[in-house]
C-alpha atoms as a PDB file:
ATOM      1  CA  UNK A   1     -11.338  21.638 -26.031  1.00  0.00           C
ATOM      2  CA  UNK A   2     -10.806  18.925 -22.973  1.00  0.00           C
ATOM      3  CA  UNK A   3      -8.002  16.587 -22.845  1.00  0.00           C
ATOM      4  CA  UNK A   4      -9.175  13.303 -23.245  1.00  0.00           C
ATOM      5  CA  UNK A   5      -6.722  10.806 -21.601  1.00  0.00           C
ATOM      6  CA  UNK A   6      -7.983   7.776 -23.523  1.00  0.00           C
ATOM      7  CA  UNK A   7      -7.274   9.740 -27.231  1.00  0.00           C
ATOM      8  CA  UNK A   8      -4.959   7.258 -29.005  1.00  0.00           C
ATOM      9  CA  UNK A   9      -2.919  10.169 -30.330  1.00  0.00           C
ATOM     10  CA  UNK A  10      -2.077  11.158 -26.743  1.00  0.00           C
ATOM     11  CA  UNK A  11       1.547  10.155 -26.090  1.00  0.00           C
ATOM     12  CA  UNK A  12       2.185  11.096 -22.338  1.00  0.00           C
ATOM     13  CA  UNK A  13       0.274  13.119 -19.522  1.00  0.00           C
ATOM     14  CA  UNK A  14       2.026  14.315 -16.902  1.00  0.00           C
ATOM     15  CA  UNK A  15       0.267  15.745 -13.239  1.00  0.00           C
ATOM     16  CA  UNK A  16       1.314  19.558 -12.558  1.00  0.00           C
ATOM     17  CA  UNK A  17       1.098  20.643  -9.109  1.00  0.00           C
ATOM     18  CA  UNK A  18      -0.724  18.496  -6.789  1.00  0.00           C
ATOM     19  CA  UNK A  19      -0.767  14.900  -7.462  1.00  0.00           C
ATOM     20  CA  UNK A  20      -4.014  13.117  -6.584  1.00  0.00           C
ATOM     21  CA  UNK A  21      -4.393  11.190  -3.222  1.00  0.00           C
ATOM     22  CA  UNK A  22      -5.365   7.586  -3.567  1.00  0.00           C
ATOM     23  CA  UNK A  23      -6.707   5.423  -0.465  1.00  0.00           C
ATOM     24  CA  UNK A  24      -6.257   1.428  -0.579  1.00  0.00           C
ATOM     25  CA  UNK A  25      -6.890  -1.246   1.948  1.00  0.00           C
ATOM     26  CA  UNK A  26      -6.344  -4.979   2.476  1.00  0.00           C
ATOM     27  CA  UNK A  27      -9.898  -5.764   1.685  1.00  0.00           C
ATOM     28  CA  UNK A  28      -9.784  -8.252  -1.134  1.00  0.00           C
ATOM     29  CA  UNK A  29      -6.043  -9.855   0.095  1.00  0.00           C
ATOM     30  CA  UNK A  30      -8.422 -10.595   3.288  1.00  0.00           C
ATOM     31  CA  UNK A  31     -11.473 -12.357   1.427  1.00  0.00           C
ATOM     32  CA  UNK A  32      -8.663 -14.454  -0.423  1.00  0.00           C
ATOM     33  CA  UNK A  33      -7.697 -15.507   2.989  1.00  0.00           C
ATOM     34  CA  UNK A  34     -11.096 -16.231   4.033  1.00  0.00           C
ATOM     35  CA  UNK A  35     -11.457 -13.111   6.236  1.00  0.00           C
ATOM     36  CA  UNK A  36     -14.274 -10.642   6.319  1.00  0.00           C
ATOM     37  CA  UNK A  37     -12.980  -7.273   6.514  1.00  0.00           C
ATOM     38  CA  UNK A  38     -15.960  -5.851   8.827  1.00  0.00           C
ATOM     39  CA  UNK A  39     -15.070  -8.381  11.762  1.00  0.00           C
ATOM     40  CA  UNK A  40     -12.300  -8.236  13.370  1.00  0.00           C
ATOM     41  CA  UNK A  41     -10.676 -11.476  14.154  1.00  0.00           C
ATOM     42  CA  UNK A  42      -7.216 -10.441  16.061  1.00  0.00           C
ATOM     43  CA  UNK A  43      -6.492  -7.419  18.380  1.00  0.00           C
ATOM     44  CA  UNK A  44      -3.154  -5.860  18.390  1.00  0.00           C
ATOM     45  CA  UNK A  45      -2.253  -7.756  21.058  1.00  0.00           C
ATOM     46  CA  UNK A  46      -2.423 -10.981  19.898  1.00  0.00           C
ATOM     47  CA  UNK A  47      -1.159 -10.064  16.314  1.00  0.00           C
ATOM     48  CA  UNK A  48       2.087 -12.540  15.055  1.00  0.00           C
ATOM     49  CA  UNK A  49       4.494 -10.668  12.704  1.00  0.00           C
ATOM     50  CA  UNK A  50       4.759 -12.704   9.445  1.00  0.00           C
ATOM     51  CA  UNK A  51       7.686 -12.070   7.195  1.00  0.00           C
ATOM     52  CA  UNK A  52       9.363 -13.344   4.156  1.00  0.00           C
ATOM     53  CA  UNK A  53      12.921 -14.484   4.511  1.00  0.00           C
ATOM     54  CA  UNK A  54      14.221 -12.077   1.840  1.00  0.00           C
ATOM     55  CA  UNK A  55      13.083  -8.937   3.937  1.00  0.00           C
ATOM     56  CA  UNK A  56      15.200  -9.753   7.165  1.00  0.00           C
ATOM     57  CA  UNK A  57      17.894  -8.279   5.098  1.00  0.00           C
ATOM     58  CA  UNK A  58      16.678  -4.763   5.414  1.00  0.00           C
ATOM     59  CA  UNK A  59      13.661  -4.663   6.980  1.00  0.00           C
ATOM     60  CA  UNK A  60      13.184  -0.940   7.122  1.00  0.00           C
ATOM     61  CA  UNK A  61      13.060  -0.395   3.924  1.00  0.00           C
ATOM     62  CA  UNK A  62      10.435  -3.831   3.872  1.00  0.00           C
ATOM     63  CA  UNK A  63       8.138  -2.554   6.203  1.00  0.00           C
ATOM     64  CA  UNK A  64       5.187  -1.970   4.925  1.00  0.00           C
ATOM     65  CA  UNK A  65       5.790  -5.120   3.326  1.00  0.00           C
ATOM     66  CA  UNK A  66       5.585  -6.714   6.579  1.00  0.00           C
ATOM     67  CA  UNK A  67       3.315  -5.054   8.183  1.00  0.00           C
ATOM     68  CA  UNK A  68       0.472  -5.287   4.928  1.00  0.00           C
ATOM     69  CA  UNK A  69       1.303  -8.850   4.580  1.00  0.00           C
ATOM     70  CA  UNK A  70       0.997  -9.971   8.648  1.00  0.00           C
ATOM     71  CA  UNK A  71      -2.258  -8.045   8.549  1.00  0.00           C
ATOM     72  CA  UNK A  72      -3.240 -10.078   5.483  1.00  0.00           C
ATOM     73  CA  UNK A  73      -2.262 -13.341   7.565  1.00  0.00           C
ATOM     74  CA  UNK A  74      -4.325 -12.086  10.802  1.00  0.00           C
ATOM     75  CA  UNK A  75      -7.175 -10.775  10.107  1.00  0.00           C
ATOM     76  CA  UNK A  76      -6.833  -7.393  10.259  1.00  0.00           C
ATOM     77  CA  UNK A  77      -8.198  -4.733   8.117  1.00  0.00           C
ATOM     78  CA  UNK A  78      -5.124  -2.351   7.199  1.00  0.00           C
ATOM     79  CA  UNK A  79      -5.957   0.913   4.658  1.00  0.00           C
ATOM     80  CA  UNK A  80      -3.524   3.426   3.862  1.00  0.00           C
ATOM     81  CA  UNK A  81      -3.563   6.738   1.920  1.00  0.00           C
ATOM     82  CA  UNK A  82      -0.464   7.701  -0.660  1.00  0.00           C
ATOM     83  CA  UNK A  83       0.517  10.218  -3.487  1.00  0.00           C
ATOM     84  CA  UNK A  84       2.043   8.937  -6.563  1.00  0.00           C
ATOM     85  CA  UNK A  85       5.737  10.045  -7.228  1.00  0.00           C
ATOM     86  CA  UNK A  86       6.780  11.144 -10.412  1.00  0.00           C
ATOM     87  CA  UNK A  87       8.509   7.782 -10.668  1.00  0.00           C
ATOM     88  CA  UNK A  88       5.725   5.258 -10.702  1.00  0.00           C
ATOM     89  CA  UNK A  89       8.444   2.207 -10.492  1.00  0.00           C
ATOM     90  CA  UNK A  90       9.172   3.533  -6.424  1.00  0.00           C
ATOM     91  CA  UNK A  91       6.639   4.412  -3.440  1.00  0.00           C
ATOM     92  CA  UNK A  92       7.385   5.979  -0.505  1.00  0.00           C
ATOM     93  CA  UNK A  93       5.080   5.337   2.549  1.00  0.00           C
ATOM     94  CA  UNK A  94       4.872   7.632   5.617  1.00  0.00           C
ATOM     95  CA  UNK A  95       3.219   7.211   8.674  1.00  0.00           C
ATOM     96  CA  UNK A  96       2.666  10.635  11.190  1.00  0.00           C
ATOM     97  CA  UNK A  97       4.880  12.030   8.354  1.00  0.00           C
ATOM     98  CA  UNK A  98       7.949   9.702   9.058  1.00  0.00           C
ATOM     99  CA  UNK A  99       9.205   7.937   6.094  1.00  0.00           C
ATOM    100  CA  UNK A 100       8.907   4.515   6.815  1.00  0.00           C
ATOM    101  CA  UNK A 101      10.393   2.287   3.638  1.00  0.00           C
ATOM    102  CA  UNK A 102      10.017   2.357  -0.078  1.00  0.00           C
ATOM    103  CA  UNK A 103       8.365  -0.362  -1.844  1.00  0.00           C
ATOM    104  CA  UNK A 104       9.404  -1.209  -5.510  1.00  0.00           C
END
């Protein structure tokens, strides 16, 4: 018998062993911004950081933050890969396997 996850008598599933990888990207934030994703319309170079004032605080722990939303602002197409944690209400992003900041 397979599990079906949609079964309204299904209370809670829970992953065991490897959690599933998911890939996302800026594509859509970009289109909202009047950007198409396929051109690029700012090099690395020319880039302006674009922050909120409530991430100054701490912005190491705001980074991606940061980073996703000045991409959003310039043009740039930004995709990242992550796992799920077992607590969905935290993320923890990595880059070259460095922890670089939770987002909540």
């Amino acid at each position: 018998m397979a599990l079906i996850l949609s079964d309204p008598l299904l209370l809670e599933t829970e992953w065991k062993g490897v959690l599933p990888v998911t890939t996302e990207s800026n594509a859509d934030a970009l289109r909202q911004h009047g950007f198409d994703p396929d051109v690029l319309t700012c090099s690395l170079g020319d880039m302006v950081l674009v922050e909120e004032k409530m991430w100054t605080n701490d912005r190491r722990t705001a980074a991606f933050a940061i980073l996703q939303n000045t991409c959003n602002l310039n043009g740039l197409l930004l995709k990242w890969t992550f796992q799920n944690l077992k607590n969905a209400a935290t993320k923890n992003y990595k880059y070259e396997a460095k922890p670089l900041g939770k987002y909540k």
